[in-house]
C-alpha atoms as a PDB file:
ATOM      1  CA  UNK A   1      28.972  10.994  39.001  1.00  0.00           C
ATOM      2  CA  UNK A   2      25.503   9.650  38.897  1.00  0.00           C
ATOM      3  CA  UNK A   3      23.692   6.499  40.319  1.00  0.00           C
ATOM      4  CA  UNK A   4      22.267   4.286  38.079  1.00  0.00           C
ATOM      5  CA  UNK A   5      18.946   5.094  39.201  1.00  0.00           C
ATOM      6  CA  UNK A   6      19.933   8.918  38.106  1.00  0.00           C
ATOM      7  CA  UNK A   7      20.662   8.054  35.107  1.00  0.00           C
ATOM      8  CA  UNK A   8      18.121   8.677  32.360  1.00  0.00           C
ATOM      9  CA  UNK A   9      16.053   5.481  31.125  1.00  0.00           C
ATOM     10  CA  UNK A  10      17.070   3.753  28.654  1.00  0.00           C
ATOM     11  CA  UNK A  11      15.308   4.107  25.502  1.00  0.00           C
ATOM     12  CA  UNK A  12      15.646   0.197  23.485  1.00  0.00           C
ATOM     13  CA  UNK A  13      14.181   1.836  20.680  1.00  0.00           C
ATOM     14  CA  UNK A  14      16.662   4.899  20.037  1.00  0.00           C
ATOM     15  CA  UNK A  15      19.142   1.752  20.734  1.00  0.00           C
ATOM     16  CA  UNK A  16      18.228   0.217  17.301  1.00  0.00           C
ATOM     17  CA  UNK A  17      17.591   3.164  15.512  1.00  0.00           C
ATOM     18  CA  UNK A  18      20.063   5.144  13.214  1.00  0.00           C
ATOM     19  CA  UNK A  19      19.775   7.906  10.734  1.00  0.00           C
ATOM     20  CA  UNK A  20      19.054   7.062   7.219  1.00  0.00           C
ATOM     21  CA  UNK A  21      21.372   9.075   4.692  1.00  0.00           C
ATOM     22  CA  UNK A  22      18.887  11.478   3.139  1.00  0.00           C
ATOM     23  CA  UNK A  23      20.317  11.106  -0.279  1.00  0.00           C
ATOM     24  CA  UNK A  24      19.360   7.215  -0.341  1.00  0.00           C
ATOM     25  CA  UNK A  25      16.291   7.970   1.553  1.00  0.00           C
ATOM     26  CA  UNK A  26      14.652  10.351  -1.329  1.00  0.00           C
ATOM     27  CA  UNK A  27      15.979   7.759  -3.935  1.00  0.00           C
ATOM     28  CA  UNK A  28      14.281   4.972  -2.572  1.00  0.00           C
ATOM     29  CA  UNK A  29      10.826   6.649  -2.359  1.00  0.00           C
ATOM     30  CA  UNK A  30      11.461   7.565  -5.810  1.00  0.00           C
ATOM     31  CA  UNK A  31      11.856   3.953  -6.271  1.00  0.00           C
ATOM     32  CA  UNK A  32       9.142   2.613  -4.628  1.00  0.00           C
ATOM     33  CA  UNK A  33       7.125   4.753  -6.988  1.00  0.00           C
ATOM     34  CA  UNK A  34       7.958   2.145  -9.396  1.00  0.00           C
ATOM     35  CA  UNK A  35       6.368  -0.925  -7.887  1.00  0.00           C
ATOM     36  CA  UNK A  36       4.070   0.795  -5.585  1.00  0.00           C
ATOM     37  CA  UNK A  37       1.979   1.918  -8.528  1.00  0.00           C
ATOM     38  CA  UNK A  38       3.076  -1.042 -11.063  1.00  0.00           C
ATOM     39  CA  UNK A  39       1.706  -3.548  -8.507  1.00  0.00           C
ATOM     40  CA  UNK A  40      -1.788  -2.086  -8.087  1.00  0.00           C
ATOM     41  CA  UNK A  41      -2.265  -2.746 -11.891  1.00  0.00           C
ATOM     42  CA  UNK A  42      -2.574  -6.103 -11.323  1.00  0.00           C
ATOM     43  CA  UNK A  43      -6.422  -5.493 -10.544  1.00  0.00           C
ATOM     44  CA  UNK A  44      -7.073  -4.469 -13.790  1.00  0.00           C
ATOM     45  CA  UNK A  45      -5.239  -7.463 -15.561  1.00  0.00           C
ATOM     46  CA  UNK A  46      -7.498  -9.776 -13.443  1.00  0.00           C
ATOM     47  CA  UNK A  47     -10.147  -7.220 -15.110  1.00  0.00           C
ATOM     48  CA  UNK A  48      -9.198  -7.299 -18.186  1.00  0.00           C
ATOM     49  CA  UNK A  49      -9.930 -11.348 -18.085  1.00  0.00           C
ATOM     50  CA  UNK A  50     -12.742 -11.076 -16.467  1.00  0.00           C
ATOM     51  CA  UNK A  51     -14.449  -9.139 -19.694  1.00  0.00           C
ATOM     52  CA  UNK A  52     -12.660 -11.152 -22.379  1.00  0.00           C
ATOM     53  CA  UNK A  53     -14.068 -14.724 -20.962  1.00  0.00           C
ATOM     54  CA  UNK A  54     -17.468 -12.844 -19.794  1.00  0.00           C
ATOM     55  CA  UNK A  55     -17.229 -14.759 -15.918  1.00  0.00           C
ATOM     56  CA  UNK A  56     -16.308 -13.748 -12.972  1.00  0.00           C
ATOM     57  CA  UNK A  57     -17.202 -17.360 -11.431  1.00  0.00           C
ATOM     58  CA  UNK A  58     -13.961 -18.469 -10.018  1.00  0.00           C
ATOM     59  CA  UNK A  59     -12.532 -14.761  -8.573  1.00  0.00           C
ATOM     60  CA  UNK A  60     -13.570 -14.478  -4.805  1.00  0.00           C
ATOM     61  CA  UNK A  61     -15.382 -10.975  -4.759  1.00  0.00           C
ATOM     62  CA  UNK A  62     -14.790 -10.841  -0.576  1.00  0.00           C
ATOM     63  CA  UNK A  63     -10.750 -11.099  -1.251  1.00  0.00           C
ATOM     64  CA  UNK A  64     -10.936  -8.157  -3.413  1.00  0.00           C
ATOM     65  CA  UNK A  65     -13.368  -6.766  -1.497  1.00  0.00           C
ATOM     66  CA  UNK A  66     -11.306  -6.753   1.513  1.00  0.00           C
ATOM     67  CA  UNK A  67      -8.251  -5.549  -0.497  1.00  0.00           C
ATOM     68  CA  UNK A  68      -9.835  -2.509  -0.990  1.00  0.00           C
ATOM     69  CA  UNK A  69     -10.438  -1.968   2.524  1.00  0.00           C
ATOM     70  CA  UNK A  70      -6.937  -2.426   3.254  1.00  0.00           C
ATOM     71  CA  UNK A  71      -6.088  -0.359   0.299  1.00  0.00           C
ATOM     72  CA  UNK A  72      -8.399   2.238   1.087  1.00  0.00           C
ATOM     73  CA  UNK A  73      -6.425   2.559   5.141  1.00  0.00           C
ATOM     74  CA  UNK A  74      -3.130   2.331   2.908  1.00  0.00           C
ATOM     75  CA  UNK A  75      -4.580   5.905   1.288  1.00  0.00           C
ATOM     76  CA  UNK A  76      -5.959   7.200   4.225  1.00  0.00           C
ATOM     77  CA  UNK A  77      -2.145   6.143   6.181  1.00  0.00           C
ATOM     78  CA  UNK A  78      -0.666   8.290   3.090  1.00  0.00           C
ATOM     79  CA  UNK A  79      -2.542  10.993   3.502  1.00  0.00           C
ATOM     80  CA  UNK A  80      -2.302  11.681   6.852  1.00  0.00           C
ATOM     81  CA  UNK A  81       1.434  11.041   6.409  1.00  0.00           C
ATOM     82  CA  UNK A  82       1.593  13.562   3.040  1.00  0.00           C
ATOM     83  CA  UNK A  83       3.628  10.861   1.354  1.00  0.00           C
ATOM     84  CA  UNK A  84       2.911  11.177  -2.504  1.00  0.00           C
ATOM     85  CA  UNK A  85       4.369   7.947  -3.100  1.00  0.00           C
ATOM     86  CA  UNK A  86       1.784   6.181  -0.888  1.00  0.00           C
ATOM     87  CA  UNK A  87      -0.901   8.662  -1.708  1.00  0.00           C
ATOM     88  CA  UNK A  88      -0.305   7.705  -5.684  1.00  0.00           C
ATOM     89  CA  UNK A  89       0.054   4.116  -5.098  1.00  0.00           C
ATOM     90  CA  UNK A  90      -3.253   3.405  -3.553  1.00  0.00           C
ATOM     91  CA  UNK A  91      -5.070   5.895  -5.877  1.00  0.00           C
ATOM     92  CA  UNK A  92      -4.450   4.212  -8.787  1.00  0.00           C
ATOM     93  CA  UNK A  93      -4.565   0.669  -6.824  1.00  0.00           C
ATOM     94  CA  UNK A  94      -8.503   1.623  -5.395  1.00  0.00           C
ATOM     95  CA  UNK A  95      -9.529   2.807  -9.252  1.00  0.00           C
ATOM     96  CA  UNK A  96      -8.079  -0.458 -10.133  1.00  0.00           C
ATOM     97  CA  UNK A  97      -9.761  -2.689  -7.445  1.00  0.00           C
ATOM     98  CA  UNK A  98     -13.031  -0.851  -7.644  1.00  0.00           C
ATOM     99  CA  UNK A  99     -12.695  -1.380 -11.809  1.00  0.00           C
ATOM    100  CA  UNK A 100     -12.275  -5.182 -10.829  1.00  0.00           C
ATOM    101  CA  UNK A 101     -14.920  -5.468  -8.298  1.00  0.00           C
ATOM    102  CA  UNK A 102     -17.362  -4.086 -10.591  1.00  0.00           C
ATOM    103  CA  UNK A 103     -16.506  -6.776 -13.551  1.00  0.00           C
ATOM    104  CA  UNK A 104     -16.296  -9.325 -10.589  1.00  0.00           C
ATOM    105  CA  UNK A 105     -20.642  -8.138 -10.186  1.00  0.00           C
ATOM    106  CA  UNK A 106     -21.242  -7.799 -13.727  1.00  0.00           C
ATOM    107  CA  UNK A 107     -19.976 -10.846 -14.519  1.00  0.00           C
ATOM    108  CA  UNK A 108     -21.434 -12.785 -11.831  1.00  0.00           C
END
């Protein structure tokens, strides 16, 4: 019989954890494919507006800026990580913010 001070410490995070099925686990990644990389076209629609009306005057260009920079650690997090889903997301999301960013200078 042991002591509790024998015992080993308590861990509170094992305590919460559980194993995801893997079955749901690769579905849901596939998932998130779906508005990981549909949500990062919403750069480009802002874009898109930005050329048709020929101003850029009312779109804050440090708000974007600063997206990509948290964008560009999203990547960076996905790479380091080799998770394809995250890695594809934020591609296609910098493209899309540096595309916007550039119409939000032209434009200006």
């Amino acid at each position: 019989m042991t002591s509790p001070a024998q015992a080993a410490p308590h861990d509170e995070a094992e305590a919460g954890s559980f194993e995801r099925p893997a079955l749901f686990s690769r579905w849901f990644s596939r998932f998130m494919f779906i508005p990981g990389v549909g949500g990062n076209f919403v750069p480009l629609i802002q874009a898109i507006e930005i050329a048709q009306l020929r101003s850029s005057g009312s779109v804050s260009l440090a708000g974007f800026s600063f997206a990509l920079f948290c964008i560009l650690c999203w990547l960076i997090y996905g790479v380091l990580r080799r998770d394809k889903v995250l890695i594809w997301a934020n591609v296609i999301g910098t493209v899309n913010l540096v595309i916007l960013i550039g119409c939000i200078i032209y434009y200006r």
